[in-house]
N, C-alpha and C. Protein backbone atom coordinates (compact mmCIF):
# COMPACT_ATOMS: atom_id res chain seq x y z
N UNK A 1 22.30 -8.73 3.42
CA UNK A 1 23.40 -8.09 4.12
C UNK A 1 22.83 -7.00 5.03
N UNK A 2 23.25 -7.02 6.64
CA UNK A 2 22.95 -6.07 6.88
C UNK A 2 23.49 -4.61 7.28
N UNK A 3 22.64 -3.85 7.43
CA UNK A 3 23.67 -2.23 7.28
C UNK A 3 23.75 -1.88 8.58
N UNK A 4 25.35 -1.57 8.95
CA UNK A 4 25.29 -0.97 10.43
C UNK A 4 25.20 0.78 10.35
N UNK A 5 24.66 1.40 9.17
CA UNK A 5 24.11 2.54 9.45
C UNK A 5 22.63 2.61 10.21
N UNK A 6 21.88 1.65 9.52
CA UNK A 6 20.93 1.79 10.01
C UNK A 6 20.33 0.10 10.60
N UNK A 7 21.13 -0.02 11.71
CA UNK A 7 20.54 -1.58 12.35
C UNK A 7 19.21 -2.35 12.37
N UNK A 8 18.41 -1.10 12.48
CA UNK A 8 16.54 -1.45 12.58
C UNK A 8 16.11 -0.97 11.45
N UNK A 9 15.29 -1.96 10.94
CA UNK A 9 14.63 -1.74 9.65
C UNK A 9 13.61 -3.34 9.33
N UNK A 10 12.34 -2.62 8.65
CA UNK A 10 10.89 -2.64 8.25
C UNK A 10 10.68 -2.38 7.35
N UNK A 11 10.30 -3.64 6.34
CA UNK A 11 9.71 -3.19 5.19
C UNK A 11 7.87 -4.13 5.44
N UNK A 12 7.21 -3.08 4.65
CA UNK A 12 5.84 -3.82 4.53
C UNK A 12 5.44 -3.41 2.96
N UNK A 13 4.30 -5.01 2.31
CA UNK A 13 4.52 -4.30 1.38
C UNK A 13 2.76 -4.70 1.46
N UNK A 14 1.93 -4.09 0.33
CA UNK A 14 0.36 -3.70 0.93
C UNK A 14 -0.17 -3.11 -0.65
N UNK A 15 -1.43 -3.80 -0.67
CA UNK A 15 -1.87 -3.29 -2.05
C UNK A 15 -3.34 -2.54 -1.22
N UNK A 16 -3.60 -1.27 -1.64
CA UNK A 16 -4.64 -0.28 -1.45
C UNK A 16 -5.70 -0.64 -2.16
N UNK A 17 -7.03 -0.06 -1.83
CA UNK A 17 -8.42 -0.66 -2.28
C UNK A 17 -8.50 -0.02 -3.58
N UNK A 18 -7.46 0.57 -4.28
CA UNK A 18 -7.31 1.04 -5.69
C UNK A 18 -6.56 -0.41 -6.89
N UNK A 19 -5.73 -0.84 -6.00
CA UNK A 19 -4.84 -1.74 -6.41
C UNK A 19 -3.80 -1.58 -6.84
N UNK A 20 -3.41 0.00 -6.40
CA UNK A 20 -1.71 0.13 -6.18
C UNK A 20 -1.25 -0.74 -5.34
N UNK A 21 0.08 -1.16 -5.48
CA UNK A 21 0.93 -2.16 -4.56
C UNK A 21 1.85 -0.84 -4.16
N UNK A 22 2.31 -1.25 -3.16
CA UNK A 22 3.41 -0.31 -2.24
C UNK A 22 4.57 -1.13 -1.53
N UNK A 23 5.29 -1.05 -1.58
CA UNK A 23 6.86 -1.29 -0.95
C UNK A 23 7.11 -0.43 -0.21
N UNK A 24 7.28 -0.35 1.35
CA UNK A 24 7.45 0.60 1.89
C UNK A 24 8.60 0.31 2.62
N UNK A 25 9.82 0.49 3.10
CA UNK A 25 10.80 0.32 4.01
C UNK A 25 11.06 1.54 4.71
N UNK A 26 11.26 1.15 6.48
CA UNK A 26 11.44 2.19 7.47
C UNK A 26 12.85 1.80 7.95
N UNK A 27 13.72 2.89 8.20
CA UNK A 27 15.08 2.23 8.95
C UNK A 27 15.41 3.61 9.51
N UNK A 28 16.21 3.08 11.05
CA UNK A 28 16.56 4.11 11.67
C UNK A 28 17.74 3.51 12.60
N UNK A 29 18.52 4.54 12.78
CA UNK A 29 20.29 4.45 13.49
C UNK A 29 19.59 3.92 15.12
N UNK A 30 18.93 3.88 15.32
CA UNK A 30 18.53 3.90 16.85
C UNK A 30 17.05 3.74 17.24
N UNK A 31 16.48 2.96 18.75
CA UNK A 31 15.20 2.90 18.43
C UNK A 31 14.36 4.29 18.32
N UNK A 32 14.67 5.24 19.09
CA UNK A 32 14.52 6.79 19.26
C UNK A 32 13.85 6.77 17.63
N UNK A 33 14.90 6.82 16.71
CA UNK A 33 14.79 7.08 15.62
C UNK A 33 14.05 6.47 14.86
N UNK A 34 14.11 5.46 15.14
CA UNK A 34 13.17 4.29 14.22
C UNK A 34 12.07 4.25 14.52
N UNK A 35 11.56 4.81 15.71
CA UNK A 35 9.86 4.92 16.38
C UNK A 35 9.53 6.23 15.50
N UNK A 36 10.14 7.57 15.54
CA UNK A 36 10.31 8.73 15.77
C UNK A 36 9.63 8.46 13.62
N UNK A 37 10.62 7.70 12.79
CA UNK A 37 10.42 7.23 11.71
C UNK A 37 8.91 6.26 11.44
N UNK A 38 8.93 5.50 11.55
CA UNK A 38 7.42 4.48 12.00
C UNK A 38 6.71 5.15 12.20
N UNK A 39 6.10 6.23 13.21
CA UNK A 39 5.50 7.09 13.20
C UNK A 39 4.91 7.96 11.93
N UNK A 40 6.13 8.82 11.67
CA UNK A 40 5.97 9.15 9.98
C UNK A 40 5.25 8.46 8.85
N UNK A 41 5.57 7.26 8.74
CA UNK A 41 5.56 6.58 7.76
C UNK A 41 4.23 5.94 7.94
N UNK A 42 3.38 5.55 9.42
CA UNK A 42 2.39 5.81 9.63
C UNK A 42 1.34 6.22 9.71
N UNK A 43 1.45 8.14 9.55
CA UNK A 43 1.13 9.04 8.75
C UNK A 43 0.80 9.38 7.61
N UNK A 44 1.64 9.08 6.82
CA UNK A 44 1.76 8.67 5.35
C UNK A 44 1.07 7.80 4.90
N UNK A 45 1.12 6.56 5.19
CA UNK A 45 0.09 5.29 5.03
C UNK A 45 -0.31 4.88 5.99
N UNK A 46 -1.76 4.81 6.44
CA UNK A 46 -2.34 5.02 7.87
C UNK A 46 -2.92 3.69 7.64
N UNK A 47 -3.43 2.96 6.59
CA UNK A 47 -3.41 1.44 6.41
C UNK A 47 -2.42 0.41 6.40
N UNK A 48 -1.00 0.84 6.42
CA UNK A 48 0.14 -0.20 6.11
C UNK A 48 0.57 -0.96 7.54
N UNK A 49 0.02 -0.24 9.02
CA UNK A 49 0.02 -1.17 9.87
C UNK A 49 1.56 -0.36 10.43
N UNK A 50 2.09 0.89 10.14
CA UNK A 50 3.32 1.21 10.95
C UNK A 50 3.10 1.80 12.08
N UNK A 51 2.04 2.03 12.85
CA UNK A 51 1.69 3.04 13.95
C UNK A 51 1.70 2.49 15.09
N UNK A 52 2.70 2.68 15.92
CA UNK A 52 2.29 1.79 17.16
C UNK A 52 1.10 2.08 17.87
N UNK A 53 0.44 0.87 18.05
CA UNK A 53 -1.46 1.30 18.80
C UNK A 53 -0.75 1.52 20.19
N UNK A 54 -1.94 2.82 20.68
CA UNK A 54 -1.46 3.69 22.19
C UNK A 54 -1.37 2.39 23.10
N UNK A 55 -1.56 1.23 23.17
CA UNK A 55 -1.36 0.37 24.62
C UNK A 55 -0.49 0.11 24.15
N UNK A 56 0.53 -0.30 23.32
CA UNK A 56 1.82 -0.26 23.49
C UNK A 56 2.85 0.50 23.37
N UNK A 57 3.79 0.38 24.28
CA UNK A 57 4.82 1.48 24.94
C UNK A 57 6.16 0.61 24.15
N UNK A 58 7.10 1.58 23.63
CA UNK A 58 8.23 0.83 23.17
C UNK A 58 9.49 1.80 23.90
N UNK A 59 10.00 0.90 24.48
CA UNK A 59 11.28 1.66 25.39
C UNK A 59 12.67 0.76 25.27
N UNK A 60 13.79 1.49 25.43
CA UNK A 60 14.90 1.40 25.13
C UNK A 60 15.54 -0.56 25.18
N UNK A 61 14.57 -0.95 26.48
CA UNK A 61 14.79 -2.29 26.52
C UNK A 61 13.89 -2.77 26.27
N UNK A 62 13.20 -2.72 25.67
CA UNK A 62 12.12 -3.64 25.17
C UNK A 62 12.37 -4.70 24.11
N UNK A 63 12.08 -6.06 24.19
CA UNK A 63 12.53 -7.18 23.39
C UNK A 63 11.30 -7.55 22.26
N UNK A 64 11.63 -7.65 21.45
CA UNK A 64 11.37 -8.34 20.22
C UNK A 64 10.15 -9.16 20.43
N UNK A 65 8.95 -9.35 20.40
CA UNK A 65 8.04 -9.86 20.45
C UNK A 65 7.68 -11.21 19.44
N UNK A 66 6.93 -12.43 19.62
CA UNK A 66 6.98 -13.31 18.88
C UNK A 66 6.33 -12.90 17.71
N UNK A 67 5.78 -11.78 17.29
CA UNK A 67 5.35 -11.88 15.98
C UNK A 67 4.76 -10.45 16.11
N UNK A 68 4.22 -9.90 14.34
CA UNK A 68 3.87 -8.74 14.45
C UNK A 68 2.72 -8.25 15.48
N UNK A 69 2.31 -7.79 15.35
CA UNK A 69 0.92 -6.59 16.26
C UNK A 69 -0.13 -7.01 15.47
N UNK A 70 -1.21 -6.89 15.48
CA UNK A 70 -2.37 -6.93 14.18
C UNK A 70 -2.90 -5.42 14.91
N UNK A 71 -3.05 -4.32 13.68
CA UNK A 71 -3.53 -2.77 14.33
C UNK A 71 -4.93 -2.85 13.16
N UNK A 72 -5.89 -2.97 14.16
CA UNK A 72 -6.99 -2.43 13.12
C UNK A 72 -7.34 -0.77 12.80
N UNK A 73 -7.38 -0.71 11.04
CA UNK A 73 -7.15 0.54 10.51
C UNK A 73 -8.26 0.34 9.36
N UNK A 74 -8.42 1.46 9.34
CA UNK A 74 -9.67 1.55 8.35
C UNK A 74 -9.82 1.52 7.05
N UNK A 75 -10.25 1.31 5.93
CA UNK A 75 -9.32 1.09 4.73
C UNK A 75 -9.17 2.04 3.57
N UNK A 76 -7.80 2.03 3.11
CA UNK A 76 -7.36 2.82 2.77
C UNK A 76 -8.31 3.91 1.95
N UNK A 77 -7.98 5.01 1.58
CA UNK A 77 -8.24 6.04 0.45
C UNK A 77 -6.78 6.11 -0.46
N UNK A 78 -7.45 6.39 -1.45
CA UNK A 78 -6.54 6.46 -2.94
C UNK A 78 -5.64 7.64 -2.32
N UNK A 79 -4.56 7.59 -2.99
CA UNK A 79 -3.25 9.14 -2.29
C UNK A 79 -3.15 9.52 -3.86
N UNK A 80 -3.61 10.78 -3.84
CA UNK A 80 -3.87 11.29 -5.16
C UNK A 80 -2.72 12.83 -5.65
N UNK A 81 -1.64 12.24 -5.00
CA UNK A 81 -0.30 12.91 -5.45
C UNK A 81 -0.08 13.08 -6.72
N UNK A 82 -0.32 12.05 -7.69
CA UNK A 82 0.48 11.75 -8.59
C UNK A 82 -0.21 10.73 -9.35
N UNK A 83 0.18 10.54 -11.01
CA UNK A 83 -0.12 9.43 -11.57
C UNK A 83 1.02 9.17 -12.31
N UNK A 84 1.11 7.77 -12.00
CA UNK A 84 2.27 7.18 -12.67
C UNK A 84 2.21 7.20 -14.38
N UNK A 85 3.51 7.93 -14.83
CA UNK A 85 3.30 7.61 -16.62
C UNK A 85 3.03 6.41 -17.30
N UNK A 86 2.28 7.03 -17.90
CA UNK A 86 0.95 6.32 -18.71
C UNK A 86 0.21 5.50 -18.25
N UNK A 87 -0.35 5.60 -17.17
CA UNK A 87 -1.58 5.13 -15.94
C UNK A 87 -2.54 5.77 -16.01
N UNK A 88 -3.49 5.51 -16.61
CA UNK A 88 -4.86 6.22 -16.51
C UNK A 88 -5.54 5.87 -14.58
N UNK A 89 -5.62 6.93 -13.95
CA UNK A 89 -5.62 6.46 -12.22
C UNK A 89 -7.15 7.44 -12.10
N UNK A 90 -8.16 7.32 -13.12
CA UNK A 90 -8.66 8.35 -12.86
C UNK A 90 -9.76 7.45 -11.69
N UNK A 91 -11.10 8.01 -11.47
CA UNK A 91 -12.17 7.31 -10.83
C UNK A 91 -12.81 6.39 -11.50
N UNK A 92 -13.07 5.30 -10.97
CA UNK A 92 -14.06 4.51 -11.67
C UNK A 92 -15.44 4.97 -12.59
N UNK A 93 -15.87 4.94 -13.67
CA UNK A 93 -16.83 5.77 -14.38
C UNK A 93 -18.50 5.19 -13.87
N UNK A 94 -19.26 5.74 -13.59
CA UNK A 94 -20.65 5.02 -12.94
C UNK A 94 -21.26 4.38 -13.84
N UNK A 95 -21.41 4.30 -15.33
CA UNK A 95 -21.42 3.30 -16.13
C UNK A 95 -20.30 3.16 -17.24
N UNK A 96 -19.09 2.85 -16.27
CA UNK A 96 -18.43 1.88 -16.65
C UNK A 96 -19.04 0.15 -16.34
N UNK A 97 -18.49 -0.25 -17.38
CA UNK A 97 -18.90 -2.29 -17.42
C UNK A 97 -17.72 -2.69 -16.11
N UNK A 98 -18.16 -4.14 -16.09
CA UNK A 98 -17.66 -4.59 -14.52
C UNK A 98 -16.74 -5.85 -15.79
N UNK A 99 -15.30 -5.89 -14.70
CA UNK A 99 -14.71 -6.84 -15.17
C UNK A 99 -15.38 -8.56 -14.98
N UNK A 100 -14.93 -9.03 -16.01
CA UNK A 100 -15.42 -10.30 -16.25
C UNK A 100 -15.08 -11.27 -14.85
N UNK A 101 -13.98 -11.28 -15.04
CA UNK A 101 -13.03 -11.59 -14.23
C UNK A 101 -12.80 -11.21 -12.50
N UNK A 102 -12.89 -10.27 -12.49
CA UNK A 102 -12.78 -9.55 -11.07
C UNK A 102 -13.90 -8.77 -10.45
N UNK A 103 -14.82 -8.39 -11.32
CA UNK A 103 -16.66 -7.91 -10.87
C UNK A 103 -15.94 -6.22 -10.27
N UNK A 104 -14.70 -6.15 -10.69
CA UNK A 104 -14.57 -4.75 -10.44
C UNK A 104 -14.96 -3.55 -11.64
N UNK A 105 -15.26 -2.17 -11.41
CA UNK A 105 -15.40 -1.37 -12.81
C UNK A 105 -14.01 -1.17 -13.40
N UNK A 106 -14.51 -1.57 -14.05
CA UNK A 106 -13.20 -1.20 -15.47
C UNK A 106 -13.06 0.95 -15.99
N UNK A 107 -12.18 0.80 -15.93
CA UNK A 107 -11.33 2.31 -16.12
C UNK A 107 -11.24 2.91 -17.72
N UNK A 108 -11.62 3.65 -17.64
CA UNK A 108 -11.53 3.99 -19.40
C UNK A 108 -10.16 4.02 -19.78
N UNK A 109 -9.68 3.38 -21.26
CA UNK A 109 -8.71 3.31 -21.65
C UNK A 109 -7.81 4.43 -22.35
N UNK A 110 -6.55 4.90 -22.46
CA UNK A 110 -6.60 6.15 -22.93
C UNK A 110 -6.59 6.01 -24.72
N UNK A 111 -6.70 4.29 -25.05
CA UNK A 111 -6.53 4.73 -26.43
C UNK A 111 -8.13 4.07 -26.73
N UNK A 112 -9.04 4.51 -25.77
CA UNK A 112 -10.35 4.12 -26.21
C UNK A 112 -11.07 2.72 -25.54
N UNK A 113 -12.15 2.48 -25.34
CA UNK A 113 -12.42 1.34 -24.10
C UNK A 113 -12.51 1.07 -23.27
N UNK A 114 -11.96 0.17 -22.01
CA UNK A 114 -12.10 0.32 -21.04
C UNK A 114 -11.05 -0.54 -20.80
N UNK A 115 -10.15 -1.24 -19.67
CA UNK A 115 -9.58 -2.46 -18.79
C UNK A 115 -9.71 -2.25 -17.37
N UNK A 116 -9.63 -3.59 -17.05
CA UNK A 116 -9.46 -3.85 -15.32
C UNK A 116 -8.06 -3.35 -15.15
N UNK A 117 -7.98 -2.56 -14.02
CA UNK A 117 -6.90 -2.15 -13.11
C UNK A 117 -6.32 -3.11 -11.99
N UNK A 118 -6.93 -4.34 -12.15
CA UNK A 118 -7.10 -5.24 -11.02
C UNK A 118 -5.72 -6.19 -11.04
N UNK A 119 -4.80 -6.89 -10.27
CA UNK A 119 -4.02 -7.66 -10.31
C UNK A 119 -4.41 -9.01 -10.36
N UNK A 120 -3.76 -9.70 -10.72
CA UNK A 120 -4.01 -11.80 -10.72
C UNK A 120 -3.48 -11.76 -9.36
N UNK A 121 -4.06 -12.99 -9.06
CA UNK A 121 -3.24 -13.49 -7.93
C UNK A 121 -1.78 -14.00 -8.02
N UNK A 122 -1.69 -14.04 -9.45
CA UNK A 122 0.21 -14.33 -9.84
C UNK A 122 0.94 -12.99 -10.14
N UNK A 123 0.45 -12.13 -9.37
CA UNK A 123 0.83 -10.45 -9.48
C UNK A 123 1.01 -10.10 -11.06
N UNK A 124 0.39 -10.43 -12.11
CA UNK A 124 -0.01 -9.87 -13.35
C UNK A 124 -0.97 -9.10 -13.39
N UNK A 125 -1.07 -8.54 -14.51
CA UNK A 125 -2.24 -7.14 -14.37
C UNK A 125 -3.28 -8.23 -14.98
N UNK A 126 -4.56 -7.75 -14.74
CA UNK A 126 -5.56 -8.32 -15.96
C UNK A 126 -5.28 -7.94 -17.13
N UNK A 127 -6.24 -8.74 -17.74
CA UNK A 127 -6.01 -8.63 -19.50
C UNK A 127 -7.08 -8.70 -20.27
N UNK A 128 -8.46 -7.92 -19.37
CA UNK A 128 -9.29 -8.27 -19.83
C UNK A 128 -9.81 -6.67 -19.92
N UNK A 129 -10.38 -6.26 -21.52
CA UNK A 129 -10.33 -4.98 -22.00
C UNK A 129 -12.06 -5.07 -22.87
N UNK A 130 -12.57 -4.31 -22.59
CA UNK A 130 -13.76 -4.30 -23.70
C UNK A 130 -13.61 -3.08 -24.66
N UNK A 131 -13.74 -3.42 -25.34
CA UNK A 131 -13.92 -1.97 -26.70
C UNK A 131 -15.22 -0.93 -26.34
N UNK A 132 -14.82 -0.01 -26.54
CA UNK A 132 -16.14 1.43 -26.32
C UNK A 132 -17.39 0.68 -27.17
């Protein structure tokens, strides 16, 4: 359904070289607003691809293009606001063991051990844990 508060609207969704996933949606009453927004949100996540690159100009009549932009951006850094309850989000440990599975370091566990932080490709977490 769509909303005539806010006509223009963008969602992207983007997993960071941590392996947070993100849902991001931009919406704005007007394009003014919705650039003015995109921008922001750009800012915010400077990997998610919302920034319009300087050769393109977006003006009042400007039409809809056959498909997104591709903006090369550099890759992400961890946003270290916050940790979600009961998420151990700390740094990878330098001898921490490497997942079996994913050849990534495994994260110390908070009830002892270690697991991959890593997702399946069927958006499940791993499940692969070694004991201390």
């Amino acid at each position: 359904m769509a909303s005539t508060d806010y006509p223009l609207s963008v969602s992207s969704k983007f997993t960071d070289d941590a392996g947070t996933e993100h849902l991001v949606t931009v919406r704005g009453r007007n394009l003014d607003d919705f650039q003015g927004r995109l921008n922001e949100a750009g800012h915010i996540f400077p990997y998610a691809g919302f920034r319009t690159p300087p050769h393109i100009t977006v003006t009042a009549g400007s039409e809809v293009g056959a498909g997104p932009t591709q903006v090369d951006t550099p890759p992400p850094t961890p946003i270290t606001t916050g940790t979600p309850r009961g998420v151990n989000q700390g740094p990878p440990n330098a001898n921490a063991p490497k997942c079996a599975d994913h050849s990534r370091p495994m994260r110390p566990s908070k009830n002892g051990g270690w697991y991959c932080p890593a997702k399946n490709g069927d958006g499940t977490y791993c499940q692969v844990h070694q004991a201390a």
